[in-house]
PDB file of N, CA and C in Angstrom:
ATOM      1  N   UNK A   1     -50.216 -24.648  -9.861  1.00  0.00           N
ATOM      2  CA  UNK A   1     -49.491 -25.504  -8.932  1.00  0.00           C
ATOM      3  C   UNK A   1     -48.931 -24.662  -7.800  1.00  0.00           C
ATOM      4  N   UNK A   2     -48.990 -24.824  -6.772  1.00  0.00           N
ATOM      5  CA  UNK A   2     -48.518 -24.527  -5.238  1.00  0.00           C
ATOM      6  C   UNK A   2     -47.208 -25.281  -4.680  1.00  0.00           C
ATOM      7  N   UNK A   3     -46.104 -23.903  -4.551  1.00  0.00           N
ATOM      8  CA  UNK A   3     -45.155 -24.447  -3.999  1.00  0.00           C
ATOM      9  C   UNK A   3     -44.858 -24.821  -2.359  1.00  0.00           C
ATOM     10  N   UNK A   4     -44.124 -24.816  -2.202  1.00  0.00           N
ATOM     11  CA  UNK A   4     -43.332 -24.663  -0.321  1.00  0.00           C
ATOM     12  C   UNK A   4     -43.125 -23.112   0.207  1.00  0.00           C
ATOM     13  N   UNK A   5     -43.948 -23.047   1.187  1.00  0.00           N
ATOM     14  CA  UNK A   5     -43.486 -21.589   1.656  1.00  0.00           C
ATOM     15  C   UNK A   5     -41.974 -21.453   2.743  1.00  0.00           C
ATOM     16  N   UNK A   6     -41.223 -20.881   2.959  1.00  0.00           N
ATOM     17  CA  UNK A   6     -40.466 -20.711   3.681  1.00  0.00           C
ATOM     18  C   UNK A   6     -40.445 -20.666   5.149  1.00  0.00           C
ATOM     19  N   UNK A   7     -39.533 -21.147   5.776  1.00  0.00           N
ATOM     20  CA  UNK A   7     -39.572 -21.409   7.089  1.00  0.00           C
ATOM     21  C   UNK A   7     -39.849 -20.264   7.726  1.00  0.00           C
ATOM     22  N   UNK A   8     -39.203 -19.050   7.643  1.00  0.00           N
ATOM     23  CA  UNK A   8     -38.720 -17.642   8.279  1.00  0.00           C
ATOM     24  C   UNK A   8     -39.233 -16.873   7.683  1.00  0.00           C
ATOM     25  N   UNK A   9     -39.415 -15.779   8.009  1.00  0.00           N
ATOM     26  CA  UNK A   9     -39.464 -14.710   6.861  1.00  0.00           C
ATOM     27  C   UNK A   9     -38.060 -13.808   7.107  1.00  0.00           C
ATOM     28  N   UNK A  10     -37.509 -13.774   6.131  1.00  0.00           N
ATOM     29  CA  UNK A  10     -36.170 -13.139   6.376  1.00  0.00           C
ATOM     30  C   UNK A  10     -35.887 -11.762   5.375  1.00  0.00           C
ATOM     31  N   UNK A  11     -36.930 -11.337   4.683  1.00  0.00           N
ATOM     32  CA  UNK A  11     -37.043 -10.053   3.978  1.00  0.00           C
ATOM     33  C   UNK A  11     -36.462  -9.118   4.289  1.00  0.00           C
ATOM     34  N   UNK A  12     -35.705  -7.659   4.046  1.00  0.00           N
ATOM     35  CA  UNK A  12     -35.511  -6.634   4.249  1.00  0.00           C
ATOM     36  C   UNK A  12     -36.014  -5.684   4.226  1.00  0.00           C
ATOM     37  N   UNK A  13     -36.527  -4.568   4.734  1.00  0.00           N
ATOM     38  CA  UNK A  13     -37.226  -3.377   4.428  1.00  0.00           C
ATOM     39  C   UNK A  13     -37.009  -3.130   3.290  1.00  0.00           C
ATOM     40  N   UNK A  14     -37.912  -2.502   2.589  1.00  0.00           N
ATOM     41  CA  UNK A  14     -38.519  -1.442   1.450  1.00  0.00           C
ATOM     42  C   UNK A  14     -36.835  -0.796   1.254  1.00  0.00           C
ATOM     43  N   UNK A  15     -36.016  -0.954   0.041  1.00  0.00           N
ATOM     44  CA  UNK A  15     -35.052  -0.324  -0.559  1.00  0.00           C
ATOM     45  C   UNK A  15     -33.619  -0.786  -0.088  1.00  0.00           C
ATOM     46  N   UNK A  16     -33.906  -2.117   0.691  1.00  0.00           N
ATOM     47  CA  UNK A  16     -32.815  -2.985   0.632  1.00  0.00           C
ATOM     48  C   UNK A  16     -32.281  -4.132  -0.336  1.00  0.00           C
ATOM     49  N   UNK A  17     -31.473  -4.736  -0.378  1.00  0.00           N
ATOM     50  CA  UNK A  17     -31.272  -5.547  -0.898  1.00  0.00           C
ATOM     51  C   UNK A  17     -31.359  -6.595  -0.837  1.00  0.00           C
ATOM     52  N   UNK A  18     -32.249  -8.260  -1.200  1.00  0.00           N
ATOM     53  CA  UNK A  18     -32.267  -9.647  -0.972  1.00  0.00           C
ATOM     54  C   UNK A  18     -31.503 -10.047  -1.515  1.00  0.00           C
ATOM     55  N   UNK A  19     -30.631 -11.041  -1.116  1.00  0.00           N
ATOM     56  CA  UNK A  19     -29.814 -11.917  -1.339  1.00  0.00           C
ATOM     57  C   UNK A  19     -30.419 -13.460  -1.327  1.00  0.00           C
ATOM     58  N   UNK A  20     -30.532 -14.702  -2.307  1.00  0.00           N
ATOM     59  CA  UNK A  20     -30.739 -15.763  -2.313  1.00  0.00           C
ATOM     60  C   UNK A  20     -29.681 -16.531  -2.834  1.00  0.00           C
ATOM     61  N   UNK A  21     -29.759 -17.810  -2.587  1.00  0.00           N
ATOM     62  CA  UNK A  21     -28.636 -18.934  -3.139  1.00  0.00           C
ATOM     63  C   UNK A  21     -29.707 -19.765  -2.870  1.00  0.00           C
ATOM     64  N   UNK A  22     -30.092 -20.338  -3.863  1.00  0.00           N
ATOM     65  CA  UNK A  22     -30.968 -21.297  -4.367  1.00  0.00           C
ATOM     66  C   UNK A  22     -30.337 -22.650  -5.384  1.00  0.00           C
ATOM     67  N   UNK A  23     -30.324 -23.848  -4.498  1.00  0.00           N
ATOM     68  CA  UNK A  23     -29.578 -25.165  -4.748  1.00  0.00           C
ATOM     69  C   UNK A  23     -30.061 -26.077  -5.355  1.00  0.00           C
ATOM     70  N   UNK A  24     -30.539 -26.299  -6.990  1.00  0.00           N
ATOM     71  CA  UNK A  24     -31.049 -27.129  -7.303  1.00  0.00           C
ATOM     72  C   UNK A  24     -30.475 -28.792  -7.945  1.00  0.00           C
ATOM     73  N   UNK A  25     -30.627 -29.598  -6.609  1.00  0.00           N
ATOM     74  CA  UNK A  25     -29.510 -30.903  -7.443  1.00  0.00           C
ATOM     75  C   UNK A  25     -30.759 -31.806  -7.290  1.00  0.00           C
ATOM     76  N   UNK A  26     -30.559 -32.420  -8.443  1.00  0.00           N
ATOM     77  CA  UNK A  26     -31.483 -33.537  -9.064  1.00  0.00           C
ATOM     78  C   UNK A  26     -32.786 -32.813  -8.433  1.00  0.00           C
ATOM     79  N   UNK A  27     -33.640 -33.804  -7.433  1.00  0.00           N
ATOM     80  CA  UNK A  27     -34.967 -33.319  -6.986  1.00  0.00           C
ATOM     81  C   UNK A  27     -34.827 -32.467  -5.745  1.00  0.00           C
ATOM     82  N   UNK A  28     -33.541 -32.282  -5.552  1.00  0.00           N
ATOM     83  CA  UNK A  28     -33.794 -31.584  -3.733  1.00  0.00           C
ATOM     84  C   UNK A  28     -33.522 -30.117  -4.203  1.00  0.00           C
ATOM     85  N   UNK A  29     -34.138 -29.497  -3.117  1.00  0.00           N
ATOM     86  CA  UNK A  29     -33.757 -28.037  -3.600  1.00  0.00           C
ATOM     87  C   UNK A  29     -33.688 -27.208  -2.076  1.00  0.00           C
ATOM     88  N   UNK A  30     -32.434 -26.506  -2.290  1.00  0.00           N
ATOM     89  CA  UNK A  30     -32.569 -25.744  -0.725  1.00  0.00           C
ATOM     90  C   UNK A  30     -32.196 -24.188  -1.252  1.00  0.00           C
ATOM     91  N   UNK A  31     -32.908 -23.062  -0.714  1.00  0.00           N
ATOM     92  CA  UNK A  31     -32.702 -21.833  -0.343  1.00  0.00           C
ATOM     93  C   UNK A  31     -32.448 -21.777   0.612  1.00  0.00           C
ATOM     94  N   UNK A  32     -31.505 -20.577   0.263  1.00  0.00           N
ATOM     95  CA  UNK A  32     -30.633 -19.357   1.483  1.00  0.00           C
ATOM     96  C   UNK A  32     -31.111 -17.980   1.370  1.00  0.00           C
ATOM     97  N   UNK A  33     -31.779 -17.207   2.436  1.00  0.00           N
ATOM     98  CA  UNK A  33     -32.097 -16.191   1.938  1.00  0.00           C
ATOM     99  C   UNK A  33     -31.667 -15.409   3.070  1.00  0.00           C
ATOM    100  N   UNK A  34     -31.001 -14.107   2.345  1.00  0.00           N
ATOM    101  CA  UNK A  34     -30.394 -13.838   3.665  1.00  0.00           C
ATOM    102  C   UNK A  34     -29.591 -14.062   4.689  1.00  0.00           C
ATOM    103  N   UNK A  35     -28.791 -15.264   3.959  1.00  0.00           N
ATOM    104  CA  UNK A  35     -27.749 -16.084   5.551  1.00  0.00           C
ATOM    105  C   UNK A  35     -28.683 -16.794   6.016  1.00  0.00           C
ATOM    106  N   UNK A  36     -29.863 -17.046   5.808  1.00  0.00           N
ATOM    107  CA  UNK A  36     -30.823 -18.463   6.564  1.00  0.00           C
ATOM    108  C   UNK A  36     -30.791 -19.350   5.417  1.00  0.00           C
ATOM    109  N   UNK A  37     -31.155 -20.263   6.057  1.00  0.00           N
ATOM    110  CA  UNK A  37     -31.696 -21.598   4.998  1.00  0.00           C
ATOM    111  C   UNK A  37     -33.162 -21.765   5.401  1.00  0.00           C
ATOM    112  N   UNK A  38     -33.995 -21.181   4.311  1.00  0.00           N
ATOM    113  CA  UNK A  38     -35.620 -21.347   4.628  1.00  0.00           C
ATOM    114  C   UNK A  38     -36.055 -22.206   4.252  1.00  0.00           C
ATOM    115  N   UNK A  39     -35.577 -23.212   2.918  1.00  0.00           N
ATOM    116  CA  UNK A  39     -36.105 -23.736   2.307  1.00  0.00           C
ATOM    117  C   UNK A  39     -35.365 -25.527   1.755  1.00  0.00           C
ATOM    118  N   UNK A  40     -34.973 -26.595   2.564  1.00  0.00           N
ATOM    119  CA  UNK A  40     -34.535 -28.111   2.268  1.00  0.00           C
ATOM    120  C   UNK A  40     -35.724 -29.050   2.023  1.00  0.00           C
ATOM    121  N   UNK A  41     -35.536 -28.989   1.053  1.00  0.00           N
ATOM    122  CA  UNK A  41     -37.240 -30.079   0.477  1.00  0.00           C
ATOM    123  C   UNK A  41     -36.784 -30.465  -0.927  1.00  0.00           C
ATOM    124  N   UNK A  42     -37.824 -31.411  -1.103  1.00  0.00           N
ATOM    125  CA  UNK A  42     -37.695 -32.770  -2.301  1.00  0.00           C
ATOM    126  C   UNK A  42     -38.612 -31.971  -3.255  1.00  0.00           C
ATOM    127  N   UNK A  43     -38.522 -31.750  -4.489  1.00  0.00           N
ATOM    128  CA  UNK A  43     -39.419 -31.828  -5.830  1.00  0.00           C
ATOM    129  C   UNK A  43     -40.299 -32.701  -5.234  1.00  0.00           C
ATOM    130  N   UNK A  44     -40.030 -33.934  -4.865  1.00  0.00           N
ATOM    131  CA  UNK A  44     -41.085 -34.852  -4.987  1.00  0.00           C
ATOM    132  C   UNK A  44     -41.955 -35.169  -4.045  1.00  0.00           C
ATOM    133  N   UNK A  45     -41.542 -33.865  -2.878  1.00  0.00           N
ATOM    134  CA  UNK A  45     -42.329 -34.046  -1.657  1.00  0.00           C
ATOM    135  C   UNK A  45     -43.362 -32.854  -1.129  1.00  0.00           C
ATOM    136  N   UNK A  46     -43.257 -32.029  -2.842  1.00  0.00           N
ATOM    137  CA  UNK A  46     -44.793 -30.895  -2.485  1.00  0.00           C
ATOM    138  C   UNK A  46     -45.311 -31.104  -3.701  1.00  0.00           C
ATOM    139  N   UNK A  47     -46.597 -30.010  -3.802  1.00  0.00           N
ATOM    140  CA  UNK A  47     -47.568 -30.084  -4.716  1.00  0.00           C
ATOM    141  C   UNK A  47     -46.330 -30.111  -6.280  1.00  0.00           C
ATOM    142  N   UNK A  48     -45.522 -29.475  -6.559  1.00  0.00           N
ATOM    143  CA  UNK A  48     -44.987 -29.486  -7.914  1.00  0.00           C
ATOM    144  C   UNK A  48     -44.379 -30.504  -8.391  1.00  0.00           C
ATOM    145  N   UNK A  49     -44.592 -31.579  -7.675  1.00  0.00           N
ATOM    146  CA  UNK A  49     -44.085 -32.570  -8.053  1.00  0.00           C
ATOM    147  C   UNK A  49     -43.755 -33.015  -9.395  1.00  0.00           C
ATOM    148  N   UNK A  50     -44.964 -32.382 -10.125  1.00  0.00           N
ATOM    149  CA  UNK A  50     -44.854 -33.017 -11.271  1.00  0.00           C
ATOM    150  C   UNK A  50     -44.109 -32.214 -12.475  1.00  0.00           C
ATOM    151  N   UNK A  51     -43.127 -31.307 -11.959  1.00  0.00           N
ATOM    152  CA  UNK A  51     -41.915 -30.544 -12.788  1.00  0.00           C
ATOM    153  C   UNK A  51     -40.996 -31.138 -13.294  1.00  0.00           C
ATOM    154  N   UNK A  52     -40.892 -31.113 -14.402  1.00  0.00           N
ATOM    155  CA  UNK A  52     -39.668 -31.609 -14.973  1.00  0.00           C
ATOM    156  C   UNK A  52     -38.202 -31.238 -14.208  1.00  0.00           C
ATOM    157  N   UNK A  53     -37.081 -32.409 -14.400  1.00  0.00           N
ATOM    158  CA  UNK A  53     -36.488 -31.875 -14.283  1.00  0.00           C
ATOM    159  C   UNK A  53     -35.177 -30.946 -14.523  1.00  0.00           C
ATOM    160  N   UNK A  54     -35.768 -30.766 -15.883  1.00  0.00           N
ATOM    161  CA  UNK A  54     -35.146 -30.089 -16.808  1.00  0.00           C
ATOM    162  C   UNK A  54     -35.821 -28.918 -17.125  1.00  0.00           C
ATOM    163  N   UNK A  55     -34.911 -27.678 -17.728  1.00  0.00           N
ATOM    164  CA  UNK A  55     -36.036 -26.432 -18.452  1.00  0.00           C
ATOM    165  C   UNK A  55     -35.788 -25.369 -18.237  1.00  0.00           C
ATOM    166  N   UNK A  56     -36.590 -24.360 -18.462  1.00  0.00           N
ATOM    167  CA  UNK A  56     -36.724 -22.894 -18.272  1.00  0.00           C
ATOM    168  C   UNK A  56     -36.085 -22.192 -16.892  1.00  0.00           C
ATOM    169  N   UNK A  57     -35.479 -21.003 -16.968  1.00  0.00           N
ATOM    170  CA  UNK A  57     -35.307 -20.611 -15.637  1.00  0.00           C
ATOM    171  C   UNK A  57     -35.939 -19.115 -15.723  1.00  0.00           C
ATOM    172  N   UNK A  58     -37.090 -18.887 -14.792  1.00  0.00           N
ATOM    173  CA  UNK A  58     -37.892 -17.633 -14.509  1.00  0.00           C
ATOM    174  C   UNK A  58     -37.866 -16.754 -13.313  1.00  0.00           C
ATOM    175  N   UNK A  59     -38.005 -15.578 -13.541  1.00  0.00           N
ATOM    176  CA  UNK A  59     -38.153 -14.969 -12.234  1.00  0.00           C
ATOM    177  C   UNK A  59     -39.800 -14.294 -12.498  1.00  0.00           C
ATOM    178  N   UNK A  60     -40.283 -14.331 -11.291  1.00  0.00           N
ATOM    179  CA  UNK A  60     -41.466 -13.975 -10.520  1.00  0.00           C
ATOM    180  C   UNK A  60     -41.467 -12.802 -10.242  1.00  0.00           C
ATOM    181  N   UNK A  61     -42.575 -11.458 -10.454  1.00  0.00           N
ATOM    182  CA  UNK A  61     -42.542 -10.560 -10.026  1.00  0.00           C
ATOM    183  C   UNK A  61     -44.104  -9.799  -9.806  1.00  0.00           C
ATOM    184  N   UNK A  62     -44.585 -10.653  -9.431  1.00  0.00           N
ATOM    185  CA  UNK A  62     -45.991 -10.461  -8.813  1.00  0.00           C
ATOM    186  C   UNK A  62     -46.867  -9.344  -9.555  1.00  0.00           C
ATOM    187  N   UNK A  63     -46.463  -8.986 -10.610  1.00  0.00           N
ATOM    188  CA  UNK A  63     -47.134  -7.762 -11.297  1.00  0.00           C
ATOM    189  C   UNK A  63     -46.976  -6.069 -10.701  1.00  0.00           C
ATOM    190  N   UNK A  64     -45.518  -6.328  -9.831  1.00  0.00           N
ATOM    191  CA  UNK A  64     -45.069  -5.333  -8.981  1.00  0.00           C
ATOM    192  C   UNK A  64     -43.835  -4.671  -9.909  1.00  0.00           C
ATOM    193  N   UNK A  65     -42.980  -3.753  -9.484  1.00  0.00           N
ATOM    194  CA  UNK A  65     -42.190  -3.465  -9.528  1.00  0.00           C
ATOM    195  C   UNK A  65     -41.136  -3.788  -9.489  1.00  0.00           C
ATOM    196  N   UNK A  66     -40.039  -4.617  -9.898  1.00  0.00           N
ATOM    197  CA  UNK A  66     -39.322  -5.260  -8.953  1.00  0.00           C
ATOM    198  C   UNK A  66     -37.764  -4.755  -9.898  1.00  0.00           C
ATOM    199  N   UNK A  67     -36.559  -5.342  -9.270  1.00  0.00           N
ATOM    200  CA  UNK A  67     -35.164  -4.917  -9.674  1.00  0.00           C
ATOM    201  C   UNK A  67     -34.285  -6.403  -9.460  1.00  0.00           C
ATOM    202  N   UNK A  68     -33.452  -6.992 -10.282  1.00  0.00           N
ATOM    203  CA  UNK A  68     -32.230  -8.224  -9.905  1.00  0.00           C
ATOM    204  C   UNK A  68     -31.256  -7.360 -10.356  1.00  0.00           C
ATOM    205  N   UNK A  69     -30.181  -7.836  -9.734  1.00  0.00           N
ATOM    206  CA  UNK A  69     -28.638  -7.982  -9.711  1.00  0.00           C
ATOM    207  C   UNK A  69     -27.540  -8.769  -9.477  1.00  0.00           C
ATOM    208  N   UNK A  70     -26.916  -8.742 -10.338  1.00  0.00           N
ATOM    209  CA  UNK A  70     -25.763  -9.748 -10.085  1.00  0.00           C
ATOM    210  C   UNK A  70     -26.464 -11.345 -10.214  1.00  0.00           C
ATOM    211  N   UNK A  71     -26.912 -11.668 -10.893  1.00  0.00           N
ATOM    212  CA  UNK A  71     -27.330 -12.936 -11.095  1.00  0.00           C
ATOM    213  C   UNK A  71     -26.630 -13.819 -11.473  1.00  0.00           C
ATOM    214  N   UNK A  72     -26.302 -15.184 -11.044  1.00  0.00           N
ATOM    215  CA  UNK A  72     -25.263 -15.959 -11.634  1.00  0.00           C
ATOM    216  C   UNK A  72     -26.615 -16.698 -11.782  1.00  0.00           C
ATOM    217  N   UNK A  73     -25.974 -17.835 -12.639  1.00  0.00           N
ATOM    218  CA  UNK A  73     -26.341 -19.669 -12.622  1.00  0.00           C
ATOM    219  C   UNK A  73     -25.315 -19.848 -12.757  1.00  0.00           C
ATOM    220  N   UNK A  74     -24.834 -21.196 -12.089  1.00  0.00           N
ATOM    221  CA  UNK A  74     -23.875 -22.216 -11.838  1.00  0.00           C
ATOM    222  C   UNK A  74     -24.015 -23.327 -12.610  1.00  0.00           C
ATOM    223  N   UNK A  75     -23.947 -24.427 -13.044  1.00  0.00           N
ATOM    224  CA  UNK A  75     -24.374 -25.512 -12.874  1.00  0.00           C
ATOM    225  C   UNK A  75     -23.357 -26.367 -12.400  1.00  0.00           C
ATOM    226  N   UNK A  76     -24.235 -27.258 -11.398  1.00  0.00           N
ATOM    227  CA  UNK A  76     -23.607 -28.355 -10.502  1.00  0.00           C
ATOM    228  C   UNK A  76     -22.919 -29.847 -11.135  1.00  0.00           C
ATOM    229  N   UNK A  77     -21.701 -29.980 -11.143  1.00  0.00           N
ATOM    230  CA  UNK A  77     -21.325 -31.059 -11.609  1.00  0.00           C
ATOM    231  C   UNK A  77     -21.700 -32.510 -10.435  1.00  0.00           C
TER     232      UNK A  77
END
């Protein structure tokens, strides 16, 4: 399944740090990356539509190298 790509590219060079805030209420979902907002869209208005909306929470790491920090989850009342 194929998600939404981002508006911007707002990445940092090689040995910086990304910052996201990623908003998931009911079907809408918006990212912040970086102080931008790349990402205001519906579950139900790209290919993944068909995600529950309940479940697992994963991180992605392309078969690279990668590092997190400071990770919260919230959940939204």
């Amino acid at each position: 399944m194929k998600g939404i790509g981002p508006s911007k590219n707002m990445v940092k060079p090689a040995g910086e740090w990304n910052r996201y805030s990623i908003t998931v209420k009911g079907r809408s979902v918006k990212v912040i990356f970086n102080g931008e907002q790349i990402i205001d869209t519906s579950l139900d208005d790209i290919t993944m539509k068909d995600r529950p909306n309940a479940g697992n929470i994963a991180f992605q790491d392309e078969a690279l190298p990668v590092w997190y920090r400071n990770v919260r989850i919230k959940e939204l009342k």
